[in-house]
C-alpha atoms as a PDB file:
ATOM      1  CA  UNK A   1      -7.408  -7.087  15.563  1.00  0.00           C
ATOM      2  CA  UNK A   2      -8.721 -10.734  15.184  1.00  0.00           C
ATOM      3  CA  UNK A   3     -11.959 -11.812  16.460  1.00  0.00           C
ATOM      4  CA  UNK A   4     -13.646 -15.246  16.235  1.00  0.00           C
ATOM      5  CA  UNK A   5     -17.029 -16.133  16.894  1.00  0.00           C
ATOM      6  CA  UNK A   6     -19.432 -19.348  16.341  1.00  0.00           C
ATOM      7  CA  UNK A   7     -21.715 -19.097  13.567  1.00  0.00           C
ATOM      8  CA  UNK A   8     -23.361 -22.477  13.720  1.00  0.00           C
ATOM      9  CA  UNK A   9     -22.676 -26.249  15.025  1.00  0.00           C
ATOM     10  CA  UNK A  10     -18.876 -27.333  14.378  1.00  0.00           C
ATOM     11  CA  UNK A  11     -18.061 -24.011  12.238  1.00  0.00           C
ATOM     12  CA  UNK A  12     -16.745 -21.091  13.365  1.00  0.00           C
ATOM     13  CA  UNK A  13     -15.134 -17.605  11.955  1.00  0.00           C
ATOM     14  CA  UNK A  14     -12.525 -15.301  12.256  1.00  0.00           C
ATOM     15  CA  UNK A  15     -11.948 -11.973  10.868  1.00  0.00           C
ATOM     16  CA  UNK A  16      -8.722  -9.722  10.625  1.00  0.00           C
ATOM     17  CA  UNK A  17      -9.628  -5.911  10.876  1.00  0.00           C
ATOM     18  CA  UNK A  18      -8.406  -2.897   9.585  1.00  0.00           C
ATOM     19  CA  UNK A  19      -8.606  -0.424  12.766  1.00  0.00           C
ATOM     20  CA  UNK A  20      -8.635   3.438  11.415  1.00  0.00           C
ATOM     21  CA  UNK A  21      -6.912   6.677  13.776  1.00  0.00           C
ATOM     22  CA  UNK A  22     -10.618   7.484  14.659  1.00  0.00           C
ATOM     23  CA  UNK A  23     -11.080   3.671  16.093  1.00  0.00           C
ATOM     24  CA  UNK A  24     -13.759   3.073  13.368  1.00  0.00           C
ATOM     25  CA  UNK A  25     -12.980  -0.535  11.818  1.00  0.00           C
ATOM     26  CA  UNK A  26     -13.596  -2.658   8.730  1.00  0.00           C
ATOM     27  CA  UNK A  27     -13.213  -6.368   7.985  1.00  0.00           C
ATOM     28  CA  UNK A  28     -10.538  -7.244   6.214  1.00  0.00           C
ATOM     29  CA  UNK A  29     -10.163 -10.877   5.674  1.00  0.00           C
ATOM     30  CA  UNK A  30     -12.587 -12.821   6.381  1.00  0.00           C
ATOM     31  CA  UNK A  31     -11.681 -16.799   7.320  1.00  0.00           C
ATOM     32  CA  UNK A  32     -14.794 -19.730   7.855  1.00  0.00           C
ATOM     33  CA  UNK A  33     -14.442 -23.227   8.516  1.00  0.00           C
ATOM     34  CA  UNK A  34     -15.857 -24.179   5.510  1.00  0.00           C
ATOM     35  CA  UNK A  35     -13.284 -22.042   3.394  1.00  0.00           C
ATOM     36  CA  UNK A  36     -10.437 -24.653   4.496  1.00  0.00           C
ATOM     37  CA  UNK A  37     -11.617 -27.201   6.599  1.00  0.00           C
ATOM     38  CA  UNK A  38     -10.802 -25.866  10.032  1.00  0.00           C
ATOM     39  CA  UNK A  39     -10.875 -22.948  12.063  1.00  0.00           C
ATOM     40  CA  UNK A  40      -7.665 -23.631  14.286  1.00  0.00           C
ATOM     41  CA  UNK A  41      -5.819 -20.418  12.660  1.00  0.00           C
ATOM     42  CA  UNK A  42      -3.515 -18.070  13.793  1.00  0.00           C
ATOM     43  CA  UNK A  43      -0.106 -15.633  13.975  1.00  0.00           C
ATOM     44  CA  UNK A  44      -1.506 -13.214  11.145  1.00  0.00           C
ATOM     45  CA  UNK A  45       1.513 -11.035   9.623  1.00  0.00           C
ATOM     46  CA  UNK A  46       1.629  -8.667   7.110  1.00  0.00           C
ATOM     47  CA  UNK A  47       3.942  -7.669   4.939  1.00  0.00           C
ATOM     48  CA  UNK A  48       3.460  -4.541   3.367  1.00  0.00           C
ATOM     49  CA  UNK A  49       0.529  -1.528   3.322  1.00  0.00           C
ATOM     50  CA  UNK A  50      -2.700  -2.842   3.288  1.00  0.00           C
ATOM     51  CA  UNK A  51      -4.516   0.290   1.906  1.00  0.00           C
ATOM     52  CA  UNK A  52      -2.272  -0.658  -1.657  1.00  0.00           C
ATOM     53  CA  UNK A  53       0.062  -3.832  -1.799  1.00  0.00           C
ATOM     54  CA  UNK A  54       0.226  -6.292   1.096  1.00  0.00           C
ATOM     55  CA  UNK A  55       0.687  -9.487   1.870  1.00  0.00           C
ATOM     56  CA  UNK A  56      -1.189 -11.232   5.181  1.00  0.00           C
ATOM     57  CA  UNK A  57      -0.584 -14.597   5.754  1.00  0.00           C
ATOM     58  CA  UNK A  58      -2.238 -16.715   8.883  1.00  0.00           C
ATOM     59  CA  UNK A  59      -0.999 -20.313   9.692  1.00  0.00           C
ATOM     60  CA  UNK A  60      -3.981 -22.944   9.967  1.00  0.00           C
ATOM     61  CA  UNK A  61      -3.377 -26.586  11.886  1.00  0.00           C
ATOM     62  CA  UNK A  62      -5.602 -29.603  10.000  1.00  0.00           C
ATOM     63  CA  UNK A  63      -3.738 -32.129  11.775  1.00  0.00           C
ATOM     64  CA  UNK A  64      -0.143 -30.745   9.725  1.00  0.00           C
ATOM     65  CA  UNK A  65       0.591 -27.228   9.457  1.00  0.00           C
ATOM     66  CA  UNK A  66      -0.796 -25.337   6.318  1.00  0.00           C
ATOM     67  CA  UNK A  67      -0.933 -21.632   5.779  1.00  0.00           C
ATOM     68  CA  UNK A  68      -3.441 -19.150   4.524  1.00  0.00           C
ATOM     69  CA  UNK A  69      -2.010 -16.248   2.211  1.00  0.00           C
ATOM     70  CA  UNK A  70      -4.025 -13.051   0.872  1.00  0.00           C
ATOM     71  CA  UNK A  71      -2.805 -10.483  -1.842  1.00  0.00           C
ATOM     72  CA  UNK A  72      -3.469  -7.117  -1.291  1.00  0.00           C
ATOM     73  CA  UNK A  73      -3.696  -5.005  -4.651  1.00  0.00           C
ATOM     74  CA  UNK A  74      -4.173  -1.615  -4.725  1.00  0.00           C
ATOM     75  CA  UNK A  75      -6.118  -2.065  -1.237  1.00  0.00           C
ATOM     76  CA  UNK A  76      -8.355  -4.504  -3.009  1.00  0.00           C
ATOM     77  CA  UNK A  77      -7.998  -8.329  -0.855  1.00  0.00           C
ATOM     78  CA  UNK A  78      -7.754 -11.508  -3.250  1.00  0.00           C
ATOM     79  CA  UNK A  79      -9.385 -14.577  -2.564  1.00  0.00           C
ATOM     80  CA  UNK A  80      -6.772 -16.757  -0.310  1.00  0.00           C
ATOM     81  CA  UNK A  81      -4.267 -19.442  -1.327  1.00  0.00           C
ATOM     82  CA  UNK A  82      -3.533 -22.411   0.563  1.00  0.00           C
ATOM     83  CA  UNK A  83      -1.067 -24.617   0.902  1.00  0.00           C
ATOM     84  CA  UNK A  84       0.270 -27.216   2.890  1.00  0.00           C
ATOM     85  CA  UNK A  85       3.720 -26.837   5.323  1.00  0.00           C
ATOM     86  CA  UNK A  86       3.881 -30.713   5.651  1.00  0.00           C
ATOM     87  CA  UNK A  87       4.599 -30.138   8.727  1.00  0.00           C
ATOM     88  CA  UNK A  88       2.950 -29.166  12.334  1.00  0.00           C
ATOM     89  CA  UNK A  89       1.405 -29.730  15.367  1.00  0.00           C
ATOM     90  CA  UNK A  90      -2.003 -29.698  17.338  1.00  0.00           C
ATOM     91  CA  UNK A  91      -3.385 -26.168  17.110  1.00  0.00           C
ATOM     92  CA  UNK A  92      -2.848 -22.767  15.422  1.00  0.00           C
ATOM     93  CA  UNK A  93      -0.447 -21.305  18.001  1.00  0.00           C
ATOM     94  CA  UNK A  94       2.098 -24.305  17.274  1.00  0.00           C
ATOM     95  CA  UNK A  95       3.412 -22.399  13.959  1.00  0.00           C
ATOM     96  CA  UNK A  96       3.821 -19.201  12.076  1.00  0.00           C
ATOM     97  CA  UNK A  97       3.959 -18.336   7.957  1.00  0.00           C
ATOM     98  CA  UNK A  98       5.673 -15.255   7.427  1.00  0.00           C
ATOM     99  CA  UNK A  99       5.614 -13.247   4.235  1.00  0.00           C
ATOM    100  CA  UNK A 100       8.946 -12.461   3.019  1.00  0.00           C
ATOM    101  CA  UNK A 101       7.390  -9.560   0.686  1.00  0.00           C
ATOM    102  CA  UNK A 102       3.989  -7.464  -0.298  1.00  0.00           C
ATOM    103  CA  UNK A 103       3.447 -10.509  -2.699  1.00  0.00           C
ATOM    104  CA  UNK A 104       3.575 -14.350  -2.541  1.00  0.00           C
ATOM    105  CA  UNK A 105       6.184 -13.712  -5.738  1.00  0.00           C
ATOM    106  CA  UNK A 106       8.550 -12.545  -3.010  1.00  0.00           C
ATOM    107  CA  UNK A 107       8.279 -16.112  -0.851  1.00  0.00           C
ATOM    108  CA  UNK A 108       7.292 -16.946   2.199  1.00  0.00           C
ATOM    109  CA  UNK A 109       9.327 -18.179   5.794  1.00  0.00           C
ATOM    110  CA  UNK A 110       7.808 -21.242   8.092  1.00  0.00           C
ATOM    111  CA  UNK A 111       9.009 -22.685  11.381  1.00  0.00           C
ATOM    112  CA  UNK A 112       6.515 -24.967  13.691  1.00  0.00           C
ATOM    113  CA  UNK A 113       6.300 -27.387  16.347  1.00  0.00           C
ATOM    114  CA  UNK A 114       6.607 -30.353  13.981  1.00  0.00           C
ATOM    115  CA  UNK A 115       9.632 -32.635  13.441  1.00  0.00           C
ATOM    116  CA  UNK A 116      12.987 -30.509  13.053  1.00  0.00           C
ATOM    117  CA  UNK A 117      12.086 -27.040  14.930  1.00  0.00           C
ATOM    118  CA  UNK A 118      14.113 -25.735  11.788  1.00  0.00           C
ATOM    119  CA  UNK A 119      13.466 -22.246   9.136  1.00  0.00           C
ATOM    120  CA  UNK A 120      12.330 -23.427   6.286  1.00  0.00           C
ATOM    121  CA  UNK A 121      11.614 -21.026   3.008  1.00  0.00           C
ATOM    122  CA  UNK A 122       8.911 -20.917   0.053  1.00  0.00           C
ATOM    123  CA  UNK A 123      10.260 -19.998  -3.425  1.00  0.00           C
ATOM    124  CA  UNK A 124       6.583 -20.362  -5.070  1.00  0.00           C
ATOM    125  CA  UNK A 125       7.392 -23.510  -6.170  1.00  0.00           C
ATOM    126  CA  UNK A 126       8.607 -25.337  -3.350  1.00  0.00           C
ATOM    127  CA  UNK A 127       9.946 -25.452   0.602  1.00  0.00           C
ATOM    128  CA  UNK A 128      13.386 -25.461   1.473  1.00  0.00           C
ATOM    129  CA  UNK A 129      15.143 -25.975   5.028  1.00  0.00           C
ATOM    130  CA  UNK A 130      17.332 -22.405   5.228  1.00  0.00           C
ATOM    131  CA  UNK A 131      18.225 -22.442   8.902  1.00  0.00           C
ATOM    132  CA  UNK A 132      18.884 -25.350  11.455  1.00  0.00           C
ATOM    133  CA  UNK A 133      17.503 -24.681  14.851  1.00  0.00           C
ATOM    134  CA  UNK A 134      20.002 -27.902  16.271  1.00  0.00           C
ATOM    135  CA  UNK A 135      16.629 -27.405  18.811  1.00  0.00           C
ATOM    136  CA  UNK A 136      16.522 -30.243  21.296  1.00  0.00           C
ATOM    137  CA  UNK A 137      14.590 -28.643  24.336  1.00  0.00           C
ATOM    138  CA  UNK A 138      13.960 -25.103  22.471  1.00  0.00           C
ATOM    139  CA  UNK A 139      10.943 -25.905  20.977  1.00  0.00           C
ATOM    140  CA  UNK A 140       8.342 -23.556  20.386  1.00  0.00           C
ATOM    141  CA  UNK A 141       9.201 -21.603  17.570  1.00  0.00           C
ATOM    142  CA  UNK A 142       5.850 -19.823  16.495  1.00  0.00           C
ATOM    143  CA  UNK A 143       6.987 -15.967  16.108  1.00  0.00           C
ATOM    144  CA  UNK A 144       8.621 -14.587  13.377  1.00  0.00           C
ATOM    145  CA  UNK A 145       9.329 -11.055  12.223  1.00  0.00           C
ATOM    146  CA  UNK A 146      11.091  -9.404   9.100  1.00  0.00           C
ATOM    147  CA  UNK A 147      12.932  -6.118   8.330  1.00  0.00           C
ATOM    148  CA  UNK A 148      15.117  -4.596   6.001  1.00  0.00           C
ATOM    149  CA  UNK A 149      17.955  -2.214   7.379  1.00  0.00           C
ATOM    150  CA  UNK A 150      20.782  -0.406   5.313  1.00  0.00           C
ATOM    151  CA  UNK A 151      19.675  -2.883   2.615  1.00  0.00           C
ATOM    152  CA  UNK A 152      20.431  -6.089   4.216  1.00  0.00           C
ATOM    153  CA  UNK A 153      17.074  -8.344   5.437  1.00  0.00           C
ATOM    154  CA  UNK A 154      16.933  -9.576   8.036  1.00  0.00           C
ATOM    155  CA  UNK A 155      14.368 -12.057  10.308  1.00  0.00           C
ATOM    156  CA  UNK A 156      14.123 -12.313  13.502  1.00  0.00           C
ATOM    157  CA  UNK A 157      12.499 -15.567  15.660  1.00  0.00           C
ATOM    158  CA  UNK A 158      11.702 -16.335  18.858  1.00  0.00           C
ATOM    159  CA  UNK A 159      12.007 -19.546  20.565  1.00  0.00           C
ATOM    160  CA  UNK A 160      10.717 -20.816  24.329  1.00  0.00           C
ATOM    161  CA  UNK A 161      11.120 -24.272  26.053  1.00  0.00           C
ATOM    162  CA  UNK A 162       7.592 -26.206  26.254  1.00  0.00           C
ATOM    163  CA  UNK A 163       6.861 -26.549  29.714  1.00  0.00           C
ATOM    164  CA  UNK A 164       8.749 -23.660  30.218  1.00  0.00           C
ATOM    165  CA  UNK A 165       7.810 -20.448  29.191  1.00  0.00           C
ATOM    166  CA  UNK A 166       9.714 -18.211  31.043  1.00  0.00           C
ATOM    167  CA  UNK A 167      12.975 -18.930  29.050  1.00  0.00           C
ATOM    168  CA  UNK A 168      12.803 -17.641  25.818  1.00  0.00           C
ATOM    169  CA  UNK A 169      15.717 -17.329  22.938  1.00  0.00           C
ATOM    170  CA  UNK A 170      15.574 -14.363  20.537  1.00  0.00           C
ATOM    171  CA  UNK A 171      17.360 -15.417  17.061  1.00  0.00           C
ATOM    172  CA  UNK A 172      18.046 -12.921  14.236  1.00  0.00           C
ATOM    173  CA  UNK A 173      19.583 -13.981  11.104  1.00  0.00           C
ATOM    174  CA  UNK A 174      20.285 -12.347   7.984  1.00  0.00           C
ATOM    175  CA  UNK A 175      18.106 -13.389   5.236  1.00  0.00           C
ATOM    176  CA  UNK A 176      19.340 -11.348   2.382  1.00  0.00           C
ATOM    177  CA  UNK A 177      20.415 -14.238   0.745  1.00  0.00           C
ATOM    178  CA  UNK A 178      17.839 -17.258   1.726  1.00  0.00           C
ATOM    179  CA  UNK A 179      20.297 -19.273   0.077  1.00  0.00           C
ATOM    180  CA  UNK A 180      22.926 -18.713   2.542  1.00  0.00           C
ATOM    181  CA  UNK A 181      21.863 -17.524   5.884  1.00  0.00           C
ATOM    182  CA  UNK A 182      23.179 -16.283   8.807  1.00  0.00           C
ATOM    183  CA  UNK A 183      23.131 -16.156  12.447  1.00  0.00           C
ATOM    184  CA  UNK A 184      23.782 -12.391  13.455  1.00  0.00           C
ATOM    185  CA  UNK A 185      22.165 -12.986  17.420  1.00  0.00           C
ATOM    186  CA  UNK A 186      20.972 -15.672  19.073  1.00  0.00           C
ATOM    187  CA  UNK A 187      20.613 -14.666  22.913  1.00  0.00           C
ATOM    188  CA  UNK A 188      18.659 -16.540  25.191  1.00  0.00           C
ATOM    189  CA  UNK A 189      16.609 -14.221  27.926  1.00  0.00           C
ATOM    190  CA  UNK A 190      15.814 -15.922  30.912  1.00  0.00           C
ATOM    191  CA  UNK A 191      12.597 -13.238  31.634  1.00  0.00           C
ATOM    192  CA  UNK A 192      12.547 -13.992  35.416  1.00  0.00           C
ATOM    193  CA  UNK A 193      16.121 -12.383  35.440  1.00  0.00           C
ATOM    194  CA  UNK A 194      15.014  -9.741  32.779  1.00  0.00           C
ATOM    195  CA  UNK A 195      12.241  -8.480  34.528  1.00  0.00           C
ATOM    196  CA  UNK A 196      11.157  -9.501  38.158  1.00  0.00           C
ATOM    197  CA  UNK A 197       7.547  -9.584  37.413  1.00  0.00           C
ATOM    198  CA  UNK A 198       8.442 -13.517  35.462  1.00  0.00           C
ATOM    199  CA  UNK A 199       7.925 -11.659  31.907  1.00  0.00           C
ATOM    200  CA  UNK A 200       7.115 -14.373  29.547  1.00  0.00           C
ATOM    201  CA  UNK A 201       7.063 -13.795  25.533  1.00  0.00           C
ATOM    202  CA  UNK A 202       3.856 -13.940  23.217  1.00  0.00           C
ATOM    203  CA  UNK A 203       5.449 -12.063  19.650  1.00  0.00           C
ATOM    204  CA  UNK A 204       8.158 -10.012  18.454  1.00  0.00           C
ATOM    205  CA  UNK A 205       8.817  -7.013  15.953  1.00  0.00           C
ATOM    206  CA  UNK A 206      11.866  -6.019  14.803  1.00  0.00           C
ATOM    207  CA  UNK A 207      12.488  -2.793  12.382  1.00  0.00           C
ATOM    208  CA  UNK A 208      15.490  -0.271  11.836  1.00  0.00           C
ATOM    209  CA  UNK A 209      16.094   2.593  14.591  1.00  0.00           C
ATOM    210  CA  UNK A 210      19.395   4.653  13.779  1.00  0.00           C
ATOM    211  CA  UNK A 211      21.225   1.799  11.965  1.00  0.00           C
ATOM    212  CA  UNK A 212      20.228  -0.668  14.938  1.00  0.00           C
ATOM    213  CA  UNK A 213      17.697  -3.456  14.566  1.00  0.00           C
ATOM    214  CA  UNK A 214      15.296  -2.688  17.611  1.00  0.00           C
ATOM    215  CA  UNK A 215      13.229  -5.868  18.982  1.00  0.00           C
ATOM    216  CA  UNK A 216       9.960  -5.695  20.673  1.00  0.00           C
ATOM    217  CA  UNK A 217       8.928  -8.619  22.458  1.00  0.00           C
ATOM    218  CA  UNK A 218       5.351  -8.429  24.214  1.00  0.00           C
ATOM    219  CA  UNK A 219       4.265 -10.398  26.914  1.00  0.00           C
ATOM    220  CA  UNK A 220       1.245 -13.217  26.542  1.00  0.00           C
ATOM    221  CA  UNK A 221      -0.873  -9.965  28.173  1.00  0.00           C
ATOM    222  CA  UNK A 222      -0.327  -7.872  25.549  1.00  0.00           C
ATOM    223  CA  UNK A 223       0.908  -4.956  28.510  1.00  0.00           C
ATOM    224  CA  UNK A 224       4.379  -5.400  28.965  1.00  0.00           C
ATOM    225  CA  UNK A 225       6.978  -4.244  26.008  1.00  0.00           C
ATOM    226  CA  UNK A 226      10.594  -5.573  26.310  1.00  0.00           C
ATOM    227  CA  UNK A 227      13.060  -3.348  23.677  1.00  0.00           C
ATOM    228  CA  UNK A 228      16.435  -4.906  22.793  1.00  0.00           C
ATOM    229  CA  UNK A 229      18.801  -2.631  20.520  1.00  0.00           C
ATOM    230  CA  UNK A 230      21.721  -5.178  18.341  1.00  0.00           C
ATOM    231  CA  UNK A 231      24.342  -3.407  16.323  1.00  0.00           C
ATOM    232  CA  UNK A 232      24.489  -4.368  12.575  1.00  0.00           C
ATOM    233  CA  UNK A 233      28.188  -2.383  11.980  1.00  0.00           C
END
């Protein structure tokens, strides 16, 4: 759960929770303007279990794309890291850092509205272009989601025309080897055909169901889930 609120004149905060089965909550990262210069942040994801080894990463927009990344140790949250993507657009919801792992060790995966639409990876040491979008009117690529499935990893993207929401690709490729990817889906979904009600997407989560790789794609509403089952075998 992410709330933001004004604290004072031209800064602002926003805080990730931890939500417990009884609803009680407790802060657990805690982001201020003054910690990095803006508060245009968004697309949390976490990699990980936050009550012992995690990851959570935000992207933030200062006029490029940079990213925000916590370690979680033992439940205990680091101070963040930042870096910069060298890339981006306008506002937080124009890009998305993924972890690739519980720690920053493990690397991190990067796509925004910028100037190639492409998948680009973080080693700890520096970015590399893994994945060619070949975008030309698909350009809003600001979800990402990772899984592992019968040992293979695998990342899945979404990706909807600006000006056009209602058209939105779903791309998984096989990460196992960030070196050498590969396209195992790429389907576009024209949600007006999908569902009648002119579904449009807002995220997706992908994990393992019976050797399948089951997407979830949620609406902008947060009260509509779309499930897609591919076939791995």
């Amino acid at each position: 759960m992410v709330s933001g609120e004004d604290r004072a004149p031209g800064a602002g905060q926003l805080q990730l929770y931890k939500v417990a089965a009884d609803g009680t909550y407790t802060a657990l990262v805690d982001y201020n303007s003054a910690n990095y210069r803006c508060t245009e942040m968004g697309n949390f994801r976490v990699k990980g279990d936050v009550n012992g080894d995690a990851l959570i990463v935000a992207y933030i927009c200062v006029g490029t794309g940079h990213y925000a990344a916590w370690e979680v140790k033992g439940g205990v949250v680091a101070e963040p890291v930042y870096g910069d993507l060298h890339d981006g657009s306008w506002d937080a919801s124009t890009g998305v850092v993924a972890p690739a792992g519980a720690s920053l060790a493990d690397g991190l995966f990067a796509i925004t509205y910028g100037s190639t639409y492409n998948l680009n990876y973080f080693n700890g040491e520096a970015w590399a272009e893994i994945y060619v979008t070949g975008s030309t009117w698909m350009e809003n690529y600001n979800c990402i989601s990772t899984a592992e499935v019968d040992g293979k990893k695998y990342l899945a993207m979404t990706a909807s025309c600006h000006f056009d929401y209602d058209y939105t690709d779903i791309i998984v490729l096989d990460v196992t080897d960030v070196a050498a990817v590969k396209e195992v889906f790429k389907i576009q979904m024209n949600f007006h055909t999908v569902n009648t009600a002119g579904l449009t997407y807002s995220d997706i989560f992908i994990k393992g169901e019976d050797g399948k790789l089951a997407a979830y794609v949620i609406d902008p509403w947060m009260d509509t889930v779309e499930k897609y089952l591919f076939p791995l075998h």
